[in-house]
Each structure stands twice: as C-alpha cells, then as structure tokens.
C-alpha atoms as a PDB file:
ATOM      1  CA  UNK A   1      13.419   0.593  16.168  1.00  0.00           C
ATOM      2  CA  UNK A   2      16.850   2.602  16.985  1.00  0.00           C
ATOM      3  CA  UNK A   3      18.306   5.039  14.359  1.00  0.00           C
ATOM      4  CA  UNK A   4      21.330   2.524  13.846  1.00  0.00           C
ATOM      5  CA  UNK A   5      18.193  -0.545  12.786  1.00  0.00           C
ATOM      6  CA  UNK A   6      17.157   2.088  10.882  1.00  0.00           C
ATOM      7  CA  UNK A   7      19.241   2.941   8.777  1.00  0.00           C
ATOM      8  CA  UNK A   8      20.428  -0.712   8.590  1.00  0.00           C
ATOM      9  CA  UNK A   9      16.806  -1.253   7.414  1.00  0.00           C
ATOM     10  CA  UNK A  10      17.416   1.668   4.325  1.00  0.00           C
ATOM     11  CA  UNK A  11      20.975   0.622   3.552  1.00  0.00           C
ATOM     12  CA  UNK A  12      19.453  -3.126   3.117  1.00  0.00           C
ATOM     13  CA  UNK A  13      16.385  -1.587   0.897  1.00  0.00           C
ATOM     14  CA  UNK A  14      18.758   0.663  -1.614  1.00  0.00           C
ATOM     15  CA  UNK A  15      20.952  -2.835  -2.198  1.00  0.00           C
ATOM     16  CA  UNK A  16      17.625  -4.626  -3.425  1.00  0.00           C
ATOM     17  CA  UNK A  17      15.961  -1.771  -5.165  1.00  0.00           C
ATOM     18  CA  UNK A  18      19.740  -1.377  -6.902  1.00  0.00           C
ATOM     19  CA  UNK A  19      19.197  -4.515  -7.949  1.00  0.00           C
ATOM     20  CA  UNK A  20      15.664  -4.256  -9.280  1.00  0.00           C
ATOM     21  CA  UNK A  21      17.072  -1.106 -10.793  1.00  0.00           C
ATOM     22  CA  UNK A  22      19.566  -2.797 -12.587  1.00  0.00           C
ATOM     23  CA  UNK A  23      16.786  -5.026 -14.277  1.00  0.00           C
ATOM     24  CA  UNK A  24      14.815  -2.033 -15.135  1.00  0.00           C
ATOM     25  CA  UNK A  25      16.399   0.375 -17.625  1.00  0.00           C
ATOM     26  CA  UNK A  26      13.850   2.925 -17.848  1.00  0.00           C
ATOM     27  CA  UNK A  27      14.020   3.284 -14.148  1.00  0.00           C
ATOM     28  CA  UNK A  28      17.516   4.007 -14.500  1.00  0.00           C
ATOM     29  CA  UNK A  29      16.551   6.919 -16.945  1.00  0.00           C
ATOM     30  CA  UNK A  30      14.532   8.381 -14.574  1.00  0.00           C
ATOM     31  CA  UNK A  31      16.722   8.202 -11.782  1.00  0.00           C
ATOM     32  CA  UNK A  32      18.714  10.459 -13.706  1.00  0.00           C
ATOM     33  CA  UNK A  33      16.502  13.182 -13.629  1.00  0.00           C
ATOM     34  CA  UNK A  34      15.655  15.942 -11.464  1.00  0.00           C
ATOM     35  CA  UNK A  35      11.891  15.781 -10.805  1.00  0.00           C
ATOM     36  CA  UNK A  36       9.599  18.045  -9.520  1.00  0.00           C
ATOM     37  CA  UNK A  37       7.582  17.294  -6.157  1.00  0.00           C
ATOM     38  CA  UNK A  38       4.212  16.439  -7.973  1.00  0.00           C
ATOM     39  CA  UNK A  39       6.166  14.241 -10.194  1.00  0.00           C
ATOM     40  CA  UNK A  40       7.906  11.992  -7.201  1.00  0.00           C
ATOM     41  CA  UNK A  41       4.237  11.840  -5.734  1.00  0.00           C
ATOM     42  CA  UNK A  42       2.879  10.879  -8.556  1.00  0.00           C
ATOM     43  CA  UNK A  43       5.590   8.132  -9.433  1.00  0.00           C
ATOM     44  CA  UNK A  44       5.368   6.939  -6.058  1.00  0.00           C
ATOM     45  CA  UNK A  45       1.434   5.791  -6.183  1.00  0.00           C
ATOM     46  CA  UNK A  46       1.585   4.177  -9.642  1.00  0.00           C
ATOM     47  CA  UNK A  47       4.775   2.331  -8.325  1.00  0.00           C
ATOM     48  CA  UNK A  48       2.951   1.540  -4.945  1.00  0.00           C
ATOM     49  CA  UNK A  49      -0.338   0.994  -6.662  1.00  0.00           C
ATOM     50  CA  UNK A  50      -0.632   1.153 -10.352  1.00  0.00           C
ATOM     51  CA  UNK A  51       1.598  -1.481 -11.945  1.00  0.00           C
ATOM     52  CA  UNK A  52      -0.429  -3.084 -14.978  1.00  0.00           C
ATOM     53  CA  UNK A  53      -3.602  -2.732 -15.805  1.00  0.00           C
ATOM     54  CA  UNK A  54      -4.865  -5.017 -12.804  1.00  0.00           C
ATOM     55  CA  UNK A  55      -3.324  -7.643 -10.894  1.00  0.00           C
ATOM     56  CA  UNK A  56      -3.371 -10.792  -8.527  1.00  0.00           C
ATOM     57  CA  UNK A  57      -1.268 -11.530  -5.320  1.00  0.00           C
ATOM     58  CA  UNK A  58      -1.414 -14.178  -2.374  1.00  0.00           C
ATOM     59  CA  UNK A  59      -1.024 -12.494   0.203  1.00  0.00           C
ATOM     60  CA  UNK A  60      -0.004 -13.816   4.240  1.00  0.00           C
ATOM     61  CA  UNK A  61      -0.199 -11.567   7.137  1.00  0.00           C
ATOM     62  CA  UNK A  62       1.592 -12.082  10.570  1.00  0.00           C
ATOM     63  CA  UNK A  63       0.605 -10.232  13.493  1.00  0.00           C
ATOM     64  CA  UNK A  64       2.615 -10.415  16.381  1.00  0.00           C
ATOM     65  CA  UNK A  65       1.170  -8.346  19.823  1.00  0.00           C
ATOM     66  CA  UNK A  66       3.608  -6.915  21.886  1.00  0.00           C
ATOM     67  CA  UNK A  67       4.276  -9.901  24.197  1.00  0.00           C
ATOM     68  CA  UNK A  68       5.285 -11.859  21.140  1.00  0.00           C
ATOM     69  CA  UNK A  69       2.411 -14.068  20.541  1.00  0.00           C
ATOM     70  CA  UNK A  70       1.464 -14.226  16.352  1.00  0.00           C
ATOM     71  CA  UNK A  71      -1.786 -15.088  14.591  1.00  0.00           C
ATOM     72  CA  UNK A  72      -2.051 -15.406  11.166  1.00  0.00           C
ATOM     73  CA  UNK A  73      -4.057 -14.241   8.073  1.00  0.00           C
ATOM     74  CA  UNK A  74      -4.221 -15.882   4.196  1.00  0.00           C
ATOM     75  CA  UNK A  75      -5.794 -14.196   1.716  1.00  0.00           C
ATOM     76  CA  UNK A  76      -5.964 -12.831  -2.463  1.00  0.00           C
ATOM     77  CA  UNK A  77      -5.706  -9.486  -3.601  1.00  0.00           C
ATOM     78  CA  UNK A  78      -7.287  -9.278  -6.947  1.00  0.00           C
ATOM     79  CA  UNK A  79      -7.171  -5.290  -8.869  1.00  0.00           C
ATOM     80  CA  UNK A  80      -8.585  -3.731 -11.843  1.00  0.00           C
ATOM     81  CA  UNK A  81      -7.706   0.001 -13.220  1.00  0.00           C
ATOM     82  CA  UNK A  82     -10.124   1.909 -15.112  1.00  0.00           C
ATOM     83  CA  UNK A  83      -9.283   4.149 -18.051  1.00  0.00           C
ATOM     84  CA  UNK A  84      -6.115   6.161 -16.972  1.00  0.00           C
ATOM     85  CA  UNK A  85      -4.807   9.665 -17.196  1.00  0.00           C
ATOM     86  CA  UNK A  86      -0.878   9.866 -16.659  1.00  0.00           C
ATOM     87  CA  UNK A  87       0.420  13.537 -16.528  1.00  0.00           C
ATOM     88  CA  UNK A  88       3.331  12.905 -13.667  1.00  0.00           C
ATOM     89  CA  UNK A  89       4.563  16.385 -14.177  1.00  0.00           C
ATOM     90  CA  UNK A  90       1.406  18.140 -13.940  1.00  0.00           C
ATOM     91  CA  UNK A  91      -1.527  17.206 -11.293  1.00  0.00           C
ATOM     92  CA  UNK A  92      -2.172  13.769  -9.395  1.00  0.00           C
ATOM     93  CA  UNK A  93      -2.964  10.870 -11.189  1.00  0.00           C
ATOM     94  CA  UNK A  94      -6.868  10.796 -12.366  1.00  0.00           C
ATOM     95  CA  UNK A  95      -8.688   7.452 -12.800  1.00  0.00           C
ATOM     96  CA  UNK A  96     -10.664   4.211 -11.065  1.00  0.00           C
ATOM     97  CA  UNK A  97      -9.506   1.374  -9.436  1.00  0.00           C
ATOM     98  CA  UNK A  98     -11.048  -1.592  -7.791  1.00  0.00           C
ATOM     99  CA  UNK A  99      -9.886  -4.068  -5.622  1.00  0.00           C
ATOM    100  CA  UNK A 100     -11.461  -7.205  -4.481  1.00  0.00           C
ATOM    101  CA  UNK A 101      -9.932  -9.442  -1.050  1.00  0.00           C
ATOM    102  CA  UNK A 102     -10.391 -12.835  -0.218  1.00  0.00           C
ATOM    103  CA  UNK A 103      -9.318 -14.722   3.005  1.00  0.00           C
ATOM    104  CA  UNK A 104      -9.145 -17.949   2.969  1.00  0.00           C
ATOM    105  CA  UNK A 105      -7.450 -18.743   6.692  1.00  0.00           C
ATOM    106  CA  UNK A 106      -7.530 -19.027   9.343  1.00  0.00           C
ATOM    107  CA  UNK A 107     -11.090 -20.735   9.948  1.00  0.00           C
ATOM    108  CA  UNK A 108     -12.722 -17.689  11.726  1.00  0.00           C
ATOM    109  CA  UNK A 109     -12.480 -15.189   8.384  1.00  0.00           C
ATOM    110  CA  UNK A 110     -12.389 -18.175   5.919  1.00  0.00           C
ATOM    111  CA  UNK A 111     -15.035 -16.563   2.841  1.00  0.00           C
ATOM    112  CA  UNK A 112     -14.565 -13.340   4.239  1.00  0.00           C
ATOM    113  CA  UNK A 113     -14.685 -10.551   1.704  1.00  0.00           C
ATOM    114  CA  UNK A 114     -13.289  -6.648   1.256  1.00  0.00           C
ATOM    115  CA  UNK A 115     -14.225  -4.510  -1.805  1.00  0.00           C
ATOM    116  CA  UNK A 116     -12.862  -0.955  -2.736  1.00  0.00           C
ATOM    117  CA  UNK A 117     -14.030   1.329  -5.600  1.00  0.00           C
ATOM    118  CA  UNK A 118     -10.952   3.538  -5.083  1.00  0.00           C
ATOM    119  CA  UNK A 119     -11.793   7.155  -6.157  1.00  0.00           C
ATOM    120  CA  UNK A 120      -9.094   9.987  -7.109  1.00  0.00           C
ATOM    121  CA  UNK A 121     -11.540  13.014  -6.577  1.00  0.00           C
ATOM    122  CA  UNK A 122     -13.940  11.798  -3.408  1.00  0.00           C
ATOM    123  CA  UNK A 123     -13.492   9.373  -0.265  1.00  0.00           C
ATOM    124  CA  UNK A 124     -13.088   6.100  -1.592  1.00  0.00           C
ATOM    125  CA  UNK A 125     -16.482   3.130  -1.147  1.00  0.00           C
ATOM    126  CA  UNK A 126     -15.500   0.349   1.006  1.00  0.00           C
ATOM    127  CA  UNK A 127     -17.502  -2.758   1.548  1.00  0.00           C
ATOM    128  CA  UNK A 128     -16.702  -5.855   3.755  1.00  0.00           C
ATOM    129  CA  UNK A 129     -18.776  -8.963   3.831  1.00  0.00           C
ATOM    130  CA  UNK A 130     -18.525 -10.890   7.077  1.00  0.00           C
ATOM    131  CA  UNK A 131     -19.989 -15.098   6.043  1.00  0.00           C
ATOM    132  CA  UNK A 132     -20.841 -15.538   9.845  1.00  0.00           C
ATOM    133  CA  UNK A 133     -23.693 -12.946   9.256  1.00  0.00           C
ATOM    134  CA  UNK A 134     -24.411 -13.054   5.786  1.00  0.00           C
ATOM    135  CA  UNK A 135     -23.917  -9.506   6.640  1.00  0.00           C
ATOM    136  CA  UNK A 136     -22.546  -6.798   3.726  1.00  0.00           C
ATOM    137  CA  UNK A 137     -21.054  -4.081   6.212  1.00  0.00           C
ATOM    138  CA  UNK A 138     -20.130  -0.302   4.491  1.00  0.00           C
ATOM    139  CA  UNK A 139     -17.136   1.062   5.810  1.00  0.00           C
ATOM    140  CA  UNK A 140     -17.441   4.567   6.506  1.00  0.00           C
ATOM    141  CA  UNK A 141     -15.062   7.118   5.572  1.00  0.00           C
ATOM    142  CA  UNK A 142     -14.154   8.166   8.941  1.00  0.00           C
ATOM    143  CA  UNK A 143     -13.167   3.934   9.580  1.00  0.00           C
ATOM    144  CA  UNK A 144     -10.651   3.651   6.653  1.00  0.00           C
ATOM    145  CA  UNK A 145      -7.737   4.654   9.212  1.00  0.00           C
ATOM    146  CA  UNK A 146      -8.706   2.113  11.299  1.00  0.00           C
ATOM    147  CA  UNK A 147      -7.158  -1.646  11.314  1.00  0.00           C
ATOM    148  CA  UNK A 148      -7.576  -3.851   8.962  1.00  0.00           C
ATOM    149  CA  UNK A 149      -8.777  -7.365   9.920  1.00  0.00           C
ATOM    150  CA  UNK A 150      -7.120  -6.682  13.641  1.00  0.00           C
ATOM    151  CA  UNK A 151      -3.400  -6.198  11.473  1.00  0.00           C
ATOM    152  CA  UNK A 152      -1.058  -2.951  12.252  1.00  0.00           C
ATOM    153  CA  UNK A 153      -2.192  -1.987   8.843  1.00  0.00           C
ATOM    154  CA  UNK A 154      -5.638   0.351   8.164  1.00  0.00           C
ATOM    155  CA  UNK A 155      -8.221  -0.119   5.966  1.00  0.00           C
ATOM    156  CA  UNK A 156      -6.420   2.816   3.485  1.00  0.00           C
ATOM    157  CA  UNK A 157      -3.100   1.152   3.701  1.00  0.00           C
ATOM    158  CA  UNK A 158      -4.584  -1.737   1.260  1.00  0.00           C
ATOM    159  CA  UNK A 159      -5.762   0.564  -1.614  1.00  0.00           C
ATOM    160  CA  UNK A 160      -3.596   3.850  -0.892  1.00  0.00           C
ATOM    161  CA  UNK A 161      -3.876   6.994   0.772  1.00  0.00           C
ATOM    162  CA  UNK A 162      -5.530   9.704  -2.077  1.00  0.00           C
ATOM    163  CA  UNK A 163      -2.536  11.812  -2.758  1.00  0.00           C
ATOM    164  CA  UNK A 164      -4.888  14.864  -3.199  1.00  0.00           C
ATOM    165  CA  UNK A 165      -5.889  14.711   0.078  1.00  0.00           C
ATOM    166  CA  UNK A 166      -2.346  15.785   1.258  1.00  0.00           C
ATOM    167  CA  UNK A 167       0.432  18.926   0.589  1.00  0.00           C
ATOM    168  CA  UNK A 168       3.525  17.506  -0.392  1.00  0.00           C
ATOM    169  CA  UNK A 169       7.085  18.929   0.448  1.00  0.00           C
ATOM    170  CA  UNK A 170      10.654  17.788  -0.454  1.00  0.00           C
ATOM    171  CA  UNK A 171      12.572  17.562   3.557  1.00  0.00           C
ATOM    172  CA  UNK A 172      15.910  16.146   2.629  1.00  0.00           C
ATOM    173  CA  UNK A 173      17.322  14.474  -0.732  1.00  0.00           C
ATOM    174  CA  UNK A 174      20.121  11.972   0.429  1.00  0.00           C
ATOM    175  CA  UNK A 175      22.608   9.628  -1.791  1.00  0.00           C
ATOM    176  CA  UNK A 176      19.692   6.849  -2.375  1.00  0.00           C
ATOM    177  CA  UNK A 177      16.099   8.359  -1.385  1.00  0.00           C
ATOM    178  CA  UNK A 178      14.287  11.525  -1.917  1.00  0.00           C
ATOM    179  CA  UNK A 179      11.999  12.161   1.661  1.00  0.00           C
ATOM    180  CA  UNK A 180       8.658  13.947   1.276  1.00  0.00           C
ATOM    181  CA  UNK A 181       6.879  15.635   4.298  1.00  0.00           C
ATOM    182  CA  UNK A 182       3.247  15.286   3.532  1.00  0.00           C
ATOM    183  CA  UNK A 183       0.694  17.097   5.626  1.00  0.00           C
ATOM    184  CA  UNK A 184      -3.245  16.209   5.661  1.00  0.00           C
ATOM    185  CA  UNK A 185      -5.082  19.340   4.339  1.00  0.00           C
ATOM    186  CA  UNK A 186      -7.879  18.145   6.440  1.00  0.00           C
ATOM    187  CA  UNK A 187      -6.168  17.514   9.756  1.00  0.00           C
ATOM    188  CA  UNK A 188      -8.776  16.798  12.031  1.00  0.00           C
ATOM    189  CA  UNK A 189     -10.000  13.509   9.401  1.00  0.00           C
ATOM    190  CA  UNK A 190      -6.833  11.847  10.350  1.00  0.00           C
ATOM    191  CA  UNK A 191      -4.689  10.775  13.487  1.00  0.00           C
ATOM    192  CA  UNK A 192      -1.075  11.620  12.379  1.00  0.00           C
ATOM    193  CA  UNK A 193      -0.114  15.416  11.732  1.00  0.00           C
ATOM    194  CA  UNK A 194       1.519  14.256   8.751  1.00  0.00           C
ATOM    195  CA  UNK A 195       4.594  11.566   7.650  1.00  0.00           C
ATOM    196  CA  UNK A 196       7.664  11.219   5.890  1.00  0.00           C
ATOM    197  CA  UNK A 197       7.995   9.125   3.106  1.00  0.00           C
ATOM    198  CA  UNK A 198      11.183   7.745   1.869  1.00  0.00           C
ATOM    199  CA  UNK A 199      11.312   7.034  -1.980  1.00  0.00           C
ATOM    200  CA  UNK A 200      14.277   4.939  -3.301  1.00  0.00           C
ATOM    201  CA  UNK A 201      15.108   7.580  -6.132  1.00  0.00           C
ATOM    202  CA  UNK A 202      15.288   4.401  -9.075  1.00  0.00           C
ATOM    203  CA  UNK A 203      12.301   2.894  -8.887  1.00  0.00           C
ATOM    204  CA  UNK A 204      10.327   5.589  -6.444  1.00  0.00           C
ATOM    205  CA  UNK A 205       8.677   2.920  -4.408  1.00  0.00           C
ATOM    206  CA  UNK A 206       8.248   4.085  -0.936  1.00  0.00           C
ATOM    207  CA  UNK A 207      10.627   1.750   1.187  1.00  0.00           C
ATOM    208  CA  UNK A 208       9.531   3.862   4.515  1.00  0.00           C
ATOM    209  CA  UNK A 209       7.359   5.842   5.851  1.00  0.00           C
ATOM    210  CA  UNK A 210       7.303   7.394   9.197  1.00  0.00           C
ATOM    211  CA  UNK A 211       3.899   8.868  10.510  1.00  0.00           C
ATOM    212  CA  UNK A 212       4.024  11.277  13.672  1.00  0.00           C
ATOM    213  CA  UNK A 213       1.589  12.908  16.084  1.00  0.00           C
ATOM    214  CA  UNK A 214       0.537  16.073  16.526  1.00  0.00           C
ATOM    215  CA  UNK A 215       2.805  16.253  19.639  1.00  0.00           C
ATOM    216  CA  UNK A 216       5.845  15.279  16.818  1.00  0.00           C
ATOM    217  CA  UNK A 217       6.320  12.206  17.943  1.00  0.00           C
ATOM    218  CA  UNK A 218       6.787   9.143  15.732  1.00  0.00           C
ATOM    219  CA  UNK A 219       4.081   6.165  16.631  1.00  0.00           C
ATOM    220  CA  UNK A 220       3.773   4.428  12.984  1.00  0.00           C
ATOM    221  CA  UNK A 221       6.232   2.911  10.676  1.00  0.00           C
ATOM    222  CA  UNK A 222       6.170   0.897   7.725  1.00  0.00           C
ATOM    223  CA  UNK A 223       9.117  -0.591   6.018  1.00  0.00           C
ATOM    224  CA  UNK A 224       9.231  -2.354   2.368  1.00  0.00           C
ATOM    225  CA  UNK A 225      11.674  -5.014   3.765  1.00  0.00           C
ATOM    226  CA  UNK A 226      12.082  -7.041   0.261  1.00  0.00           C
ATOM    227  CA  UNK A 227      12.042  -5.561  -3.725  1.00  0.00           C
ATOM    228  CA  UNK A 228      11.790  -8.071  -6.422  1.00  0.00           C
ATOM    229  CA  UNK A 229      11.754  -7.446 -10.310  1.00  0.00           C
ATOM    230  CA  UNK A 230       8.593  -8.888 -11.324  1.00  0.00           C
ATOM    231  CA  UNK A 231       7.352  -9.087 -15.138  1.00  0.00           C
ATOM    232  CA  UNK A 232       9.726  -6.133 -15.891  1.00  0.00           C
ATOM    233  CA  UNK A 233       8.099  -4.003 -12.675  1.00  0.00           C
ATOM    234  CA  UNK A 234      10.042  -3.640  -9.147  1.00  0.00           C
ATOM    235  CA  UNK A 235       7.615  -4.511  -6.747  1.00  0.00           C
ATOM    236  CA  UNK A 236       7.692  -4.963  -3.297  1.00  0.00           C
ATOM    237  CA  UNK A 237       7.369  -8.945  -1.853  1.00  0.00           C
ATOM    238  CA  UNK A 238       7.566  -8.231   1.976  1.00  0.00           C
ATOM    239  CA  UNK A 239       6.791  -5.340   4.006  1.00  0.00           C
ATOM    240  CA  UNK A 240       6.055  -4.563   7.899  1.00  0.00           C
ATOM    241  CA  UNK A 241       3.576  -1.988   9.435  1.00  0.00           C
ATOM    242  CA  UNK A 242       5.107  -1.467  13.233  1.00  0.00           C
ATOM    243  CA  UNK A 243       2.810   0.119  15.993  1.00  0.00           C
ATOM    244  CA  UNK A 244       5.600   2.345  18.105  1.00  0.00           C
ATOM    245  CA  UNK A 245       2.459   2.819  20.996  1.00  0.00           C
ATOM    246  CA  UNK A 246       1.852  -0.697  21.654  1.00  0.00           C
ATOM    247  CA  UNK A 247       4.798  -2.706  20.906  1.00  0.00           C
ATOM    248  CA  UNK A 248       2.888  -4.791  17.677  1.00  0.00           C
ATOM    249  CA  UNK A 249       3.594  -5.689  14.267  1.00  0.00           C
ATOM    250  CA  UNK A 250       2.417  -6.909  11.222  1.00  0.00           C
ATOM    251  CA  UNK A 251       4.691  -8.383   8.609  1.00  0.00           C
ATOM    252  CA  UNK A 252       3.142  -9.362   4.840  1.00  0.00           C
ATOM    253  CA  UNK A 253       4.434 -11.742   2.287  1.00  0.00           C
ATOM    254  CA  UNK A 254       3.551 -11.485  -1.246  1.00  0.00           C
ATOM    255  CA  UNK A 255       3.558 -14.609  -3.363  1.00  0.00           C
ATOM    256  CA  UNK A 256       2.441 -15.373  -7.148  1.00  0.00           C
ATOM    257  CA  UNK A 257       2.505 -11.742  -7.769  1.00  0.00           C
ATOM    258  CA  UNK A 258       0.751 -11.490 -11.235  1.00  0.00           C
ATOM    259  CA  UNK A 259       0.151  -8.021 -13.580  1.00  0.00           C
ATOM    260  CA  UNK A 260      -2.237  -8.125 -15.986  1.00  0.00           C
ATOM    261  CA  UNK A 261      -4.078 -10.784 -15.749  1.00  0.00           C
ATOM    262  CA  UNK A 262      -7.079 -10.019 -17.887  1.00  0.00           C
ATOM    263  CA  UNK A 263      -9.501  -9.511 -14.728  1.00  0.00           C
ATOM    264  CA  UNK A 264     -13.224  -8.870 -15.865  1.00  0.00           C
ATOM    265  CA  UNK A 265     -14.562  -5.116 -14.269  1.00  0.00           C
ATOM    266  CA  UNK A 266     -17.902  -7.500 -13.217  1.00  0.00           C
ATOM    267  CA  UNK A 267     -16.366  -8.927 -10.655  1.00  0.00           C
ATOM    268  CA  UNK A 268     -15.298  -6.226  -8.139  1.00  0.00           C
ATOM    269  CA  UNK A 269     -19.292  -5.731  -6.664  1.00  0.00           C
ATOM    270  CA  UNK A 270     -21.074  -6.272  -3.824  1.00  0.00           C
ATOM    271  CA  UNK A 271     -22.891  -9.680  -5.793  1.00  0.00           C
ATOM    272  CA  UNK A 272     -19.525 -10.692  -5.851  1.00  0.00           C
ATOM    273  CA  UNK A 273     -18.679 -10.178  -2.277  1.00  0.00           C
ATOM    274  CA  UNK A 274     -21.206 -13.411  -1.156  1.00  0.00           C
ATOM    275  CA  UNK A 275     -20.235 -15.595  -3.951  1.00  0.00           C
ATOM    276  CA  UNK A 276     -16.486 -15.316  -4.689  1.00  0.00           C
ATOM    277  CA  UNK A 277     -15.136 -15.485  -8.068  1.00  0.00           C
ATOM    278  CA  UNK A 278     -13.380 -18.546  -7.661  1.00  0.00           C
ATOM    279  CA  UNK A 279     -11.867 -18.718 -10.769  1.00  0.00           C
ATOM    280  CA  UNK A 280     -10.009 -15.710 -10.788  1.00  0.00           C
ATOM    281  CA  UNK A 281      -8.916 -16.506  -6.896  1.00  0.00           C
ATOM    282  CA  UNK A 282      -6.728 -19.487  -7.532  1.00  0.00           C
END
C-alpha cells in the first residue's frame, strides 16, 4: 500500500470512529484526557477484546493470493470473560477469557473447531479439532504466530497478543491517533522486531498496525477498514490483514455482532470441540 492509500485508509477510519464517537459519550470524556502509556495499552485490548462480558459474531473471511484468486471461510466466534480486574492506569489488565470457533463453510472445514483459554500471566492453551480425523490437535506456543486456517491472520490475531509480553512506547501523537512502538521482550519467540499501533484517540481501538522486521522493514499490516456503534460499544465490522512479502490478503466481515449474550463457561472445552453447542451457534 503507498503512503498516499495510507493515509487515505486513516483519514477514512477517524471519519467512522468520529462517528461512533459521537454515539458514545463516555468515549468522548476520555478522549479528553491525557493518558499515560499503560493506560492507552490497556484501553486498547478491552476495546479490541473485552467488550461485554462475552459475546457472539458471524464471522466471513476472504483470502485472496497474490495472483488474485479468493477462497472463502464462514464461521462463529463465541467469547466468555472470567472475573475481571480493571486498573487502566496501573498494570495490564488481569483476568480469563475463552473463546470457542466454529466453521461452517466451505465443505472442507465444515464442523471444524478452535478453542482458546486466553491467559494474562502465561502462553495462552490452544486447541483445534479437525472432523476429518476425529483428531483434537494442541497448538503449541511457538505455532500461535502462524496462520490461521491458511488466512493472512495468525493463530494470536483471533484472541490477542498478551500485552505483557511486550514494552510499550508512545512514537508520535498526531490530530486523530496516538502510535505506540511495542517491542517483544522476548525477541527471538516472535518474527517481527516489534510494530506500531495506531489508536484512534476516542474510542482507542487500534485502526492499524504496522509490524516490521528485524532488518526495519515493514512486511505485515492490518487495517480496521469499518467502525460501527454496536449496543452502546464501537466495534470494528470489517478489517484486512495484508501480507507485504507475498502479495496476499485477508479481508473479514463481522455480522450479528452480539455482547452479552449470557454464554454458559461449560461450553468453551475440549468435549465441546467434537460436539458443537449448537444452540449457542445460531
């Protein structure tokens, strides 16, 4: 993408999280405000991940290679937080979540399952169930940045990135974002030598993020590319992961977005991984 789609890309992002802003007073409030590093961080991941006390979302996936040919993925997002512990201005966010996937298309990962027990002090425990084996795989730490389901966008994309595992620095405050520099503190568990985030300074969702190489150079982008106001909470309806290296893509469309369902802990386990819980799927 050049620096004049860029910032096209930004400009476009500001207008709908204005908007979204506009819908959210308390927002507003704390758009006013000055806020420390740890606090931005911390706003950031319960906007990106956090919203209600669990959550539903259909969820479509298009990957398109570099040659322009797309294939297509259909699935539910189901979440559940366990008890939390907010202190934004002192250290990260403490507490459980879970989150439970479902495809349903196309035909070849139809019944296919992928459960996290997301942990804030530890590597998170992945699990994905693959109905052509009957086969519960674990994913091992050192997979989560790997892709997800052959999309643009890893394994710890879905859940979050732990924002303990990284030192966060304020690079640049402009008219509509705040843009954090965050470096691994264990570089040689991750590809990238770190990535900038850019946080839309109403709402703090991240509408950007660039990751680079250890040779500086920028091979990873993602880009919120629509903000809706959704049961009081802006949340973000359509996003892209691009691949700089190979010329790919994956855009995601959320639909039915849903906070606080009233999603039962039981279900986010491996029994649950064989025998979905259809009820809570539809």
């Amino acid at each position: 993408m050049t620096a004049q789609r860029s910032f096209r890309a930004l400009a476009a992002i500001a207008v709908l999280s204005a908007v979204a802003l506009l819908a959210n007073p308390g927002a507003r409030a704390n758009a006013q405000a000055a806020p420390s590093v740890t606090e931005m961080v911390n706003r950031a991941n319960l906007a990106s991940y956090f919203q209600g006390n669990d959550g539903r979302v259909r969820v479509s996936m298009t990957i398109t290679d570099s040659q322009k040919r797309t294939r297509t993925r259909e699935m539910t997002i189901l979440r559940v937080d366990g008890p939390r512990t907010d202190s934004l201005a002192g250290r990260a966010y403490l507490g459980p979540q879970k989150y439970y996937v479902y495809f349903t298309r196309p035909a070849d990962v139809n019944k296919m399952a992928f459960l996290v027990w997301k942990q804030q002090n530890r590597d998170d425990d992945r699990w994905l169930y693959l109905p052509a084996l009957d086969l519960v795989k674990r994913i091992a730490a050192a997979d989560k940045r790997t892709s997800f389901v052959g999309s643009d966008f890893f394994y710890e994309d879905v859940s979050g990135r732990n924002i303990d595992f990284d030192t966060h620095e304020l690079k640049e405050v402009t008219a509509n974002f705040y843009v954090l520099r965050n470096t691994p503190k264990r570089p040689g568990s991750v590809e990238f030598a770190y990535y900038d985030m850019y946080l839309h300074k109403g709402t703090f969702l991240p509408v950007r993020v660039e990751y680079f190489d250890r040779r500086g150079r920028k091979y990873r982008v993602y880009d919120a590319l629509e903000v809706k106001t959704i049961q009081g909470r802006p949340t973000v309806v359509k996003a892209r992961m691009s691949n700089l290296n190979t010329g790919s893509s994956t855009v995601v469309t959320y639909r039915n977005v849903r906070y606080d369902v009233g999603l039962p802990d039981g279900i986010f386990s491996e029994r649950y991984l064989r025998r979905a819980p259809t009820e809570y799927l539809r």
